[in-house]
Protein backbone atom coordinates (compact mmCIF):
# COMPACT_ATOMS: atom_id res chain seq x y z
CA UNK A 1 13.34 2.61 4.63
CA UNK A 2 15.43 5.82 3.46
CA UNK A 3 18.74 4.89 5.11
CA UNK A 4 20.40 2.78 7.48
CA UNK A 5 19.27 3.99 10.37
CA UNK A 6 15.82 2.75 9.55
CA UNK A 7 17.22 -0.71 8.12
CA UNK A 8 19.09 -1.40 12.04
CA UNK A 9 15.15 0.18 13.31
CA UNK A 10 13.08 -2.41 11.27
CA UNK A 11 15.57 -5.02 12.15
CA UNK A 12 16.18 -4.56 15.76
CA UNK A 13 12.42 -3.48 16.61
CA UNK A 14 10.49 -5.16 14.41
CA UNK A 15 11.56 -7.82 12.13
CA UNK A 16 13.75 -10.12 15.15
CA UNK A 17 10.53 -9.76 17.33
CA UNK A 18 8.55 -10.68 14.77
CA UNK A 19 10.84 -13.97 13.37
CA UNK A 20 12.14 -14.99 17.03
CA UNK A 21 9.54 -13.87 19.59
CA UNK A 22 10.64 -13.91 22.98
CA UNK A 23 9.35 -16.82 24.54
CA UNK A 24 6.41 -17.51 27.05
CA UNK A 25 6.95 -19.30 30.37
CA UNK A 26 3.72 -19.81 31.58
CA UNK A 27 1.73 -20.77 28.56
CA UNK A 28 -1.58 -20.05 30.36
CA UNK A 29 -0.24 -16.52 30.57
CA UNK A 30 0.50 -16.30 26.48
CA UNK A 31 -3.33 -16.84 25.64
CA UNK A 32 -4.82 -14.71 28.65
CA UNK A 33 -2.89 -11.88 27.60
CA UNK A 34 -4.64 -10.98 23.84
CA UNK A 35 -2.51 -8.04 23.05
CA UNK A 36 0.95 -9.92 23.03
CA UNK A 37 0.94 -12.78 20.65
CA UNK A 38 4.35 -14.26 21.49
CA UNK A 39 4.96 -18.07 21.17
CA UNK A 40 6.57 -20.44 23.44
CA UNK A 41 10.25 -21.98 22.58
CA UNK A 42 10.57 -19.30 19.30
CA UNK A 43 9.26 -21.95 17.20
CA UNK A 44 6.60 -19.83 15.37
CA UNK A 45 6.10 -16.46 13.86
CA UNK A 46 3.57 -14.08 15.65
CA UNK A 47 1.02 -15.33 14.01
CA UNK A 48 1.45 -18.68 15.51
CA UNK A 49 1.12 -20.64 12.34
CA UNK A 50 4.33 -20.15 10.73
CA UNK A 51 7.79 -21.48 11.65
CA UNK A 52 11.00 -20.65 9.77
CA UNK A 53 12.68 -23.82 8.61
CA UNK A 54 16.02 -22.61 8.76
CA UNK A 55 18.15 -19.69 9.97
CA UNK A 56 17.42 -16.21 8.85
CA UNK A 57 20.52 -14.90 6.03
CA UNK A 58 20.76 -10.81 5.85
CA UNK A 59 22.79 -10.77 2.49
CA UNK A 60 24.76 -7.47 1.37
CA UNK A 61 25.81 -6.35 -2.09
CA UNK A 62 28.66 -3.44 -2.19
CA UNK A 63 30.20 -2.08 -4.88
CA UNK A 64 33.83 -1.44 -5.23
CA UNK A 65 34.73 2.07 -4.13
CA UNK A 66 36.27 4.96 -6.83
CA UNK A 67 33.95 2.95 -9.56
CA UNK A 68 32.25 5.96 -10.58
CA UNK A 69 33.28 8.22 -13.73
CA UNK A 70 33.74 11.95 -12.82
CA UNK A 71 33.35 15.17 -14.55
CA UNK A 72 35.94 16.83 -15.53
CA UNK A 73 34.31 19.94 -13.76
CA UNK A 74 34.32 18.08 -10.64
CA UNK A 75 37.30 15.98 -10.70
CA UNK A 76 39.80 18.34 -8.68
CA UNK A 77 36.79 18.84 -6.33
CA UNK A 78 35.82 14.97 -5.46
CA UNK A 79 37.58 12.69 -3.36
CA UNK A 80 35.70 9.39 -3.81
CA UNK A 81 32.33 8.18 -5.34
CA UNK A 82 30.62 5.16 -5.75
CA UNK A 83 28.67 4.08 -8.80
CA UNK A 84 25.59 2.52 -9.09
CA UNK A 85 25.35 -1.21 -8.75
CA UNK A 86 26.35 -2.95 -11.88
CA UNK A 87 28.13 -6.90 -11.60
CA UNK A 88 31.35 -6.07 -13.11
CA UNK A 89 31.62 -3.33 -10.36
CA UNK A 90 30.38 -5.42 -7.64
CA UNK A 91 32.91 -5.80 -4.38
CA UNK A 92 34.08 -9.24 -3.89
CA UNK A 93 37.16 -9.00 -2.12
CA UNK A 94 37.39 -10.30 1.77
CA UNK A 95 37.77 -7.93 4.86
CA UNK A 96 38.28 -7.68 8.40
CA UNK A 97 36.22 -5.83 10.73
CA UNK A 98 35.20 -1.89 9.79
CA UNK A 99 35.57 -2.74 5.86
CA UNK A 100 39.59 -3.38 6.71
CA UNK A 101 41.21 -5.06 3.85
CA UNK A 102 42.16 -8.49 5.21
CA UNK A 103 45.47 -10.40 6.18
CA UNK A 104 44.04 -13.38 6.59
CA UNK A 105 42.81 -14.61 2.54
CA UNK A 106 41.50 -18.41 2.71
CA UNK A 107 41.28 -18.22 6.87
CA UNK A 108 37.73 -20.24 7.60
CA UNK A 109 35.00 -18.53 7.78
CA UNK A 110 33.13 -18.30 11.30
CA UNK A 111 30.24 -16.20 12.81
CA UNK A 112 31.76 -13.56 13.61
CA UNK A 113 33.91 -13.03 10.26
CA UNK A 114 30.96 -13.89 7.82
CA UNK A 115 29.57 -10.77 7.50
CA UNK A 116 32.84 -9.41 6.48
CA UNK A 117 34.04 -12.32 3.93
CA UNK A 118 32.67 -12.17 0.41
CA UNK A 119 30.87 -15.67 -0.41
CA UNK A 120 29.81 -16.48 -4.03
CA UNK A 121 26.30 -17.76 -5.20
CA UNK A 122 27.85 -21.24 -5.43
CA UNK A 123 29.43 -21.27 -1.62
CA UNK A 124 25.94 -19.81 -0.48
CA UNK A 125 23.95 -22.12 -2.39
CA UNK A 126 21.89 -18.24 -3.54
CA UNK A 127 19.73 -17.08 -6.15
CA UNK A 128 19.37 -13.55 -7.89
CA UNK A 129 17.05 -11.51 -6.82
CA UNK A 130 15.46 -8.73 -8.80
CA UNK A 131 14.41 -5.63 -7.48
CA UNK A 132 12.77 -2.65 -8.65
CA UNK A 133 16.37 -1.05 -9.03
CA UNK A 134 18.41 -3.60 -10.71
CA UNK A 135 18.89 -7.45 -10.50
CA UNK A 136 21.73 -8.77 -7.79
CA UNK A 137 23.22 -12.07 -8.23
CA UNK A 138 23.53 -14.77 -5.08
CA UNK A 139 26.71 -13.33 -3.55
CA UNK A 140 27.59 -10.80 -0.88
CA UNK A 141 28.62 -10.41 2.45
CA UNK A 142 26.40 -12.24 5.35
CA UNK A 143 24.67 -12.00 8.68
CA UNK A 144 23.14 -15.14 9.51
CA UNK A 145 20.49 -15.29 12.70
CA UNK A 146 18.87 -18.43 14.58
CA UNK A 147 16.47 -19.06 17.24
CA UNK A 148 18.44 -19.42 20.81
CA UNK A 149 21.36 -17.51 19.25
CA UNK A 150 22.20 -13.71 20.55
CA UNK A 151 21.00 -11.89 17.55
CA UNK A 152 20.28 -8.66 18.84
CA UNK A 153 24.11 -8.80 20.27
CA UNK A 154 25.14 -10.01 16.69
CA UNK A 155 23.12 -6.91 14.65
CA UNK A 156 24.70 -4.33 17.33
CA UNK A 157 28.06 -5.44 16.85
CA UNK A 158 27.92 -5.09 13.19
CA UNK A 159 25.83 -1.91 13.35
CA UNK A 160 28.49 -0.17 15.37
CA UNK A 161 31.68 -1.73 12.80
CA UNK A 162 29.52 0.15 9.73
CA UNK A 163 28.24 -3.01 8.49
CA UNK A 164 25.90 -0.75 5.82
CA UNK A 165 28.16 2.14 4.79
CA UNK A 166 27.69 4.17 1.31
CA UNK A 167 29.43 1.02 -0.88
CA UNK A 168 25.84 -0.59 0.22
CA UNK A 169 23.67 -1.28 -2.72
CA UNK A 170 21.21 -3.75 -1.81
CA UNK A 171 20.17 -5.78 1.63
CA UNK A 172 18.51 -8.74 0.95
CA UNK A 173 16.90 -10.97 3.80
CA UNK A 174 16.29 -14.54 3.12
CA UNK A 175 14.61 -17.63 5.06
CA UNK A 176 12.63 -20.56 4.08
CA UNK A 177 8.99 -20.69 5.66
CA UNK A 178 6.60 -23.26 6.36
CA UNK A 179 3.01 -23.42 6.93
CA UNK A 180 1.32 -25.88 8.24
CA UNK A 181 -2.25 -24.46 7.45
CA UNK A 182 -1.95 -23.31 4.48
CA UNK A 183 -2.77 -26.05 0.94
């Protein structure tokens, strides 16, 4: 993945059809047919052994914007910049929709404002995560997905507010799974 195009690709094309499968009606029909592996009632994976226990969370990390330190050379010449990640410049204020600073501070949080409210490790009961880049604590802004919900409906809407803009630094997806065959 080399920008966020291909992050909304994978997650629309691939990775939703893959964790919520669209179901079967005619369960004859989903073991006749050998090149579509789709399970009945999105209860398992593809590979009809695995079931996620719990929703699916798509976590963001930002950075705060104008962290970066410019050249003198280049100063007159640059509008904005964004460092790289570091925690003491990580974003952590609340917004509306579009990355809008919000009017509303300690408003509940609901579906469709989560993925602009910041939520700490504590409120999202999260863990770091270290990647090959840098290590990002349990925070950020979220998208959470379940079965039976409209999740290609909830991905568009946030695709088309800039959801992943340039203050991005990390996208972390997280679920718990279970299988039953495995020891």
């Amino acid at each position: 993945i080399q920008s966020s195009q291909d992050i909304w690709l994978w997650l629309e094309e691939f990775f939703l059809v893959q964790v919520y499968p669209v179901p079967w009606y005619n369960l004859s029909d989903a073991y006749a047919n050998k090149n579509k592996k789709d399970f009945p009632g999105k209860l398992f994976l593809n590979d009809l052994t695995s079931k996620i226990v719990n929703g699916i969370r798509i976590r963001q990390i930002r950075v705060k914007p104008n962290t970066c330190i410019k050249a003198n050379s280049v100063a007159d010449f640059t509008i904005d910049c964004l460092s790289p990640y570091k925690t003491s410049l990580e974003e952590t204020r609340d917004f509306d929709l579009n990355w809008t600073i919000s009017k509303h501070y300690n408003s509940p949080i609901y579906p469709s404002t989560m993925p602009w409210r910041y939520q700490t490790w504590q409120e999202l009961d999260g863990y770091p995560y270290t990647a090959n880049l840098d290590t990002y604590y349990g925070g950020g802004y979220v998208i959470e997905i379940y079965p039976k919900w409209k999740n290609k409906d909830i991905l568009e809407q946030v695709k088309k507010s800039r959801w992943i803009d340039r203050q991005t630094r990390a996208v972390i997806i997280e679920f718990t799974l279970f299988n039953g065959s495995g020891s």
